[in-house]
Protein backbone atom coordinates (compact mmCIF):
# COMPACT_ATOMS: atom_id res chain seq x y z
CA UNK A 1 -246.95 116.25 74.08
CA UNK A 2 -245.57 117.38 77.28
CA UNK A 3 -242.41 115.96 76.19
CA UNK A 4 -241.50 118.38 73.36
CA UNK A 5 -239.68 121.07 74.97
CA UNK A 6 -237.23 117.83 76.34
CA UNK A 7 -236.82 116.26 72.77
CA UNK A 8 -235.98 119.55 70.89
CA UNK A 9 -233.43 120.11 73.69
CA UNK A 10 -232.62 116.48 73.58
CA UNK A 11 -231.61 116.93 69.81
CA UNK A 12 -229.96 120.87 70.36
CA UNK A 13 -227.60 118.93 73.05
CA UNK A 14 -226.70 115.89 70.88
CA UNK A 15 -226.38 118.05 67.90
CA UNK A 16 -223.47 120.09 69.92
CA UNK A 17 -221.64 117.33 71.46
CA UNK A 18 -222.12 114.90 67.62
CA UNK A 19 -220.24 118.14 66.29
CA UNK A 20 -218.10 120.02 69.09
CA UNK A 21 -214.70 118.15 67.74
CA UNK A 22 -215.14 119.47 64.21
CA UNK A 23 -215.89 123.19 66.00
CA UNK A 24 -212.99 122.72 68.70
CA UNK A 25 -210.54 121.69 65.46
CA UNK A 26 -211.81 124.14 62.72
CA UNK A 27 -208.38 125.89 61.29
CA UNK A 28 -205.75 123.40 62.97
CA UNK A 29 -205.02 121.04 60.33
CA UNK A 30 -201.43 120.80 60.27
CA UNK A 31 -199.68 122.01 57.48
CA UNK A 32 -198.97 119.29 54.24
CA UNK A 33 -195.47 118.38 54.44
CA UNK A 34 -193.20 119.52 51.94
CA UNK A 35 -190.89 116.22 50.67
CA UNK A 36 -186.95 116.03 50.49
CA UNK A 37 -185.88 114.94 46.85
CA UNK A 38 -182.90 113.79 46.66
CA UNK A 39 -179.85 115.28 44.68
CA UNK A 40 -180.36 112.77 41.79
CA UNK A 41 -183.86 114.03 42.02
CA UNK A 42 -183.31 117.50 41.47
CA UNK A 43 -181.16 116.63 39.03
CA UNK A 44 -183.60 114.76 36.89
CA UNK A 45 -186.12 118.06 36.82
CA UNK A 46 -189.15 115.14 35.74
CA UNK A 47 -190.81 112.06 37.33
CA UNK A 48 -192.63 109.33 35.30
CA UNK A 49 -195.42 111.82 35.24
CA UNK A 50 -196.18 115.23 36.36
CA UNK A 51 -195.44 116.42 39.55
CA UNK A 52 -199.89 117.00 40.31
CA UNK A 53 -200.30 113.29 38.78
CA UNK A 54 -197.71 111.81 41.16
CA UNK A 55 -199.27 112.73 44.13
CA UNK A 56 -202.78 112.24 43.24
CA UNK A 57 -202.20 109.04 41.35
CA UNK A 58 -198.83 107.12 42.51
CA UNK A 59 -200.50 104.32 44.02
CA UNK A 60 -202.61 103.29 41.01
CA UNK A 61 -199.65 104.02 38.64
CA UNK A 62 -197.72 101.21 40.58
CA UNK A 63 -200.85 99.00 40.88
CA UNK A 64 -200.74 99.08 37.02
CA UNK A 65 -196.83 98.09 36.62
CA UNK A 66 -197.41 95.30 39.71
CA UNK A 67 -199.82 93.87 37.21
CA UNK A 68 -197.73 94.23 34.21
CA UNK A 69 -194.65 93.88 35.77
CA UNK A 70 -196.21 90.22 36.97
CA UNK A 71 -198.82 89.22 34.52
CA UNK A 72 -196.96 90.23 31.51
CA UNK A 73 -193.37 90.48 32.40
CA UNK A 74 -193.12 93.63 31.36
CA UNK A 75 -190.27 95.71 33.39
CA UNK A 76 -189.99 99.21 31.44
CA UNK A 77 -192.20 101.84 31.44
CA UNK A 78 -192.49 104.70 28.48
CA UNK A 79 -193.82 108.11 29.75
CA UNK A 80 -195.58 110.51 27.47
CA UNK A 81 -192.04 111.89 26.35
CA UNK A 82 -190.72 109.12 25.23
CA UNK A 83 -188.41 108.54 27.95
CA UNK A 84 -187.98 104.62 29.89
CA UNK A 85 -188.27 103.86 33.59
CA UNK A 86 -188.03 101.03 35.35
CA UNK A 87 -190.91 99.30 36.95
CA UNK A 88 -189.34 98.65 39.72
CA UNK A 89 -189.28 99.21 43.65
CA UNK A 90 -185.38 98.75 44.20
CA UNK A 91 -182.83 100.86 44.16
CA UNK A 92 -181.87 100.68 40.70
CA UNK A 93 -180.95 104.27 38.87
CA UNK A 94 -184.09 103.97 36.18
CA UNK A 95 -186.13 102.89 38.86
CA UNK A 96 -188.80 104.88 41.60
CA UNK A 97 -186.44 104.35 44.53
CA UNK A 98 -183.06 105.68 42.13
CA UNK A 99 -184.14 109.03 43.00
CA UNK A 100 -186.46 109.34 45.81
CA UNK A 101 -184.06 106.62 48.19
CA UNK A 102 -185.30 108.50 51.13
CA UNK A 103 -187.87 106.99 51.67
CA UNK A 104 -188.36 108.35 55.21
CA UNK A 105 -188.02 112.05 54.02
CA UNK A 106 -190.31 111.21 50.76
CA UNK A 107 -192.64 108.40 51.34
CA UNK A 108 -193.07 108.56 55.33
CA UNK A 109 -194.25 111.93 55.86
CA UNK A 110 -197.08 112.17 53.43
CA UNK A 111 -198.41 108.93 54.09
CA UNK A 112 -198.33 109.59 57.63
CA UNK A 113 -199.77 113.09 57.25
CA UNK A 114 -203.15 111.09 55.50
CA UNK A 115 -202.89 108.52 57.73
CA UNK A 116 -202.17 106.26 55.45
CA UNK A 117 -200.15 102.96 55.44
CA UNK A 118 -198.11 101.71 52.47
CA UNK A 119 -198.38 98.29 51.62
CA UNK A 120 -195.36 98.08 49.22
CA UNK A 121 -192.98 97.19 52.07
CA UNK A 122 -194.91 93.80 52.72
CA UNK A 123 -193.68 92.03 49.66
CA UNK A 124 -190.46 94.33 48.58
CA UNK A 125 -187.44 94.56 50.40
CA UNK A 126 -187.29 98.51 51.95
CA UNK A 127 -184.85 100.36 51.04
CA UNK A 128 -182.32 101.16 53.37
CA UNK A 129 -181.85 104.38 55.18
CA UNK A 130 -179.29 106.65 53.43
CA UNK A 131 -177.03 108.28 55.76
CA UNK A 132 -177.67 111.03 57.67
CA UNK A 133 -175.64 114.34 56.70
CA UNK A 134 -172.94 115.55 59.28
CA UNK A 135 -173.32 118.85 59.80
């Protein structure tokens, strides 16, 4: 029992060293990045879904249309309104990449804010760069 006084510091010290990073970092998360939509984009005023949905939910939106895109051949989708998309990663003008072609000013900046990788590229051909703007 001689030992106590060297445990509870023991446990004080790794308790402040297990949590120093989350001290040190407390209020420096870097901001979320706001995404470029193209002019198409803007022009559209609506996605397949609401604006929330779409960035909560995107990735098991398109996990759904992979399946029925493959399993059932189905290629259009019908949104709550009524209105058709394409199911479709190309750059086709019903399709996702028809507005947001910039894919490193849309796609690449929040998935590398969340440290996240895509895995759409592996299979689909990525779309290409659009040019950059003179100014």
């Amino acid at each position: 029992m001689n030992d106590k006084n060297k445990i509870i510091i023991g446990l004080i010290l790794f308790f402040v060293f297990m949590t120093l990073p989350f001290w040190y970092n407390m209020g420096k998360a870097a901001p979320v990045p706001e995404t470029k939509l193209t002019e198409k984009a803007k022009l559209a005023k609506e996605c397949v879904k609401p604006k929330e949905v779409m960035r909560a939910e995107h990735m098991q939106l398109l996990d759904t249309w992979r399946d029925s895109v493959v399993r059932d051949a189905d290629r259009v989708y019908i949104n709550e309104k009524g209105k058709k998309f394409g199911m479709s990663l190309s750059t086709g003008d019903d399709s996702c990449m028809g507005c947001h072609s910039n894919k490193a000013d849309f796609c690449d900046k929040c998935h590398n804010y969340a440290s996240v990788r895509e895995y759409c590229w592996d299979c689909h051909i990525e779309p290409p760069e659009p040019p950059k703007e003179k100014k």
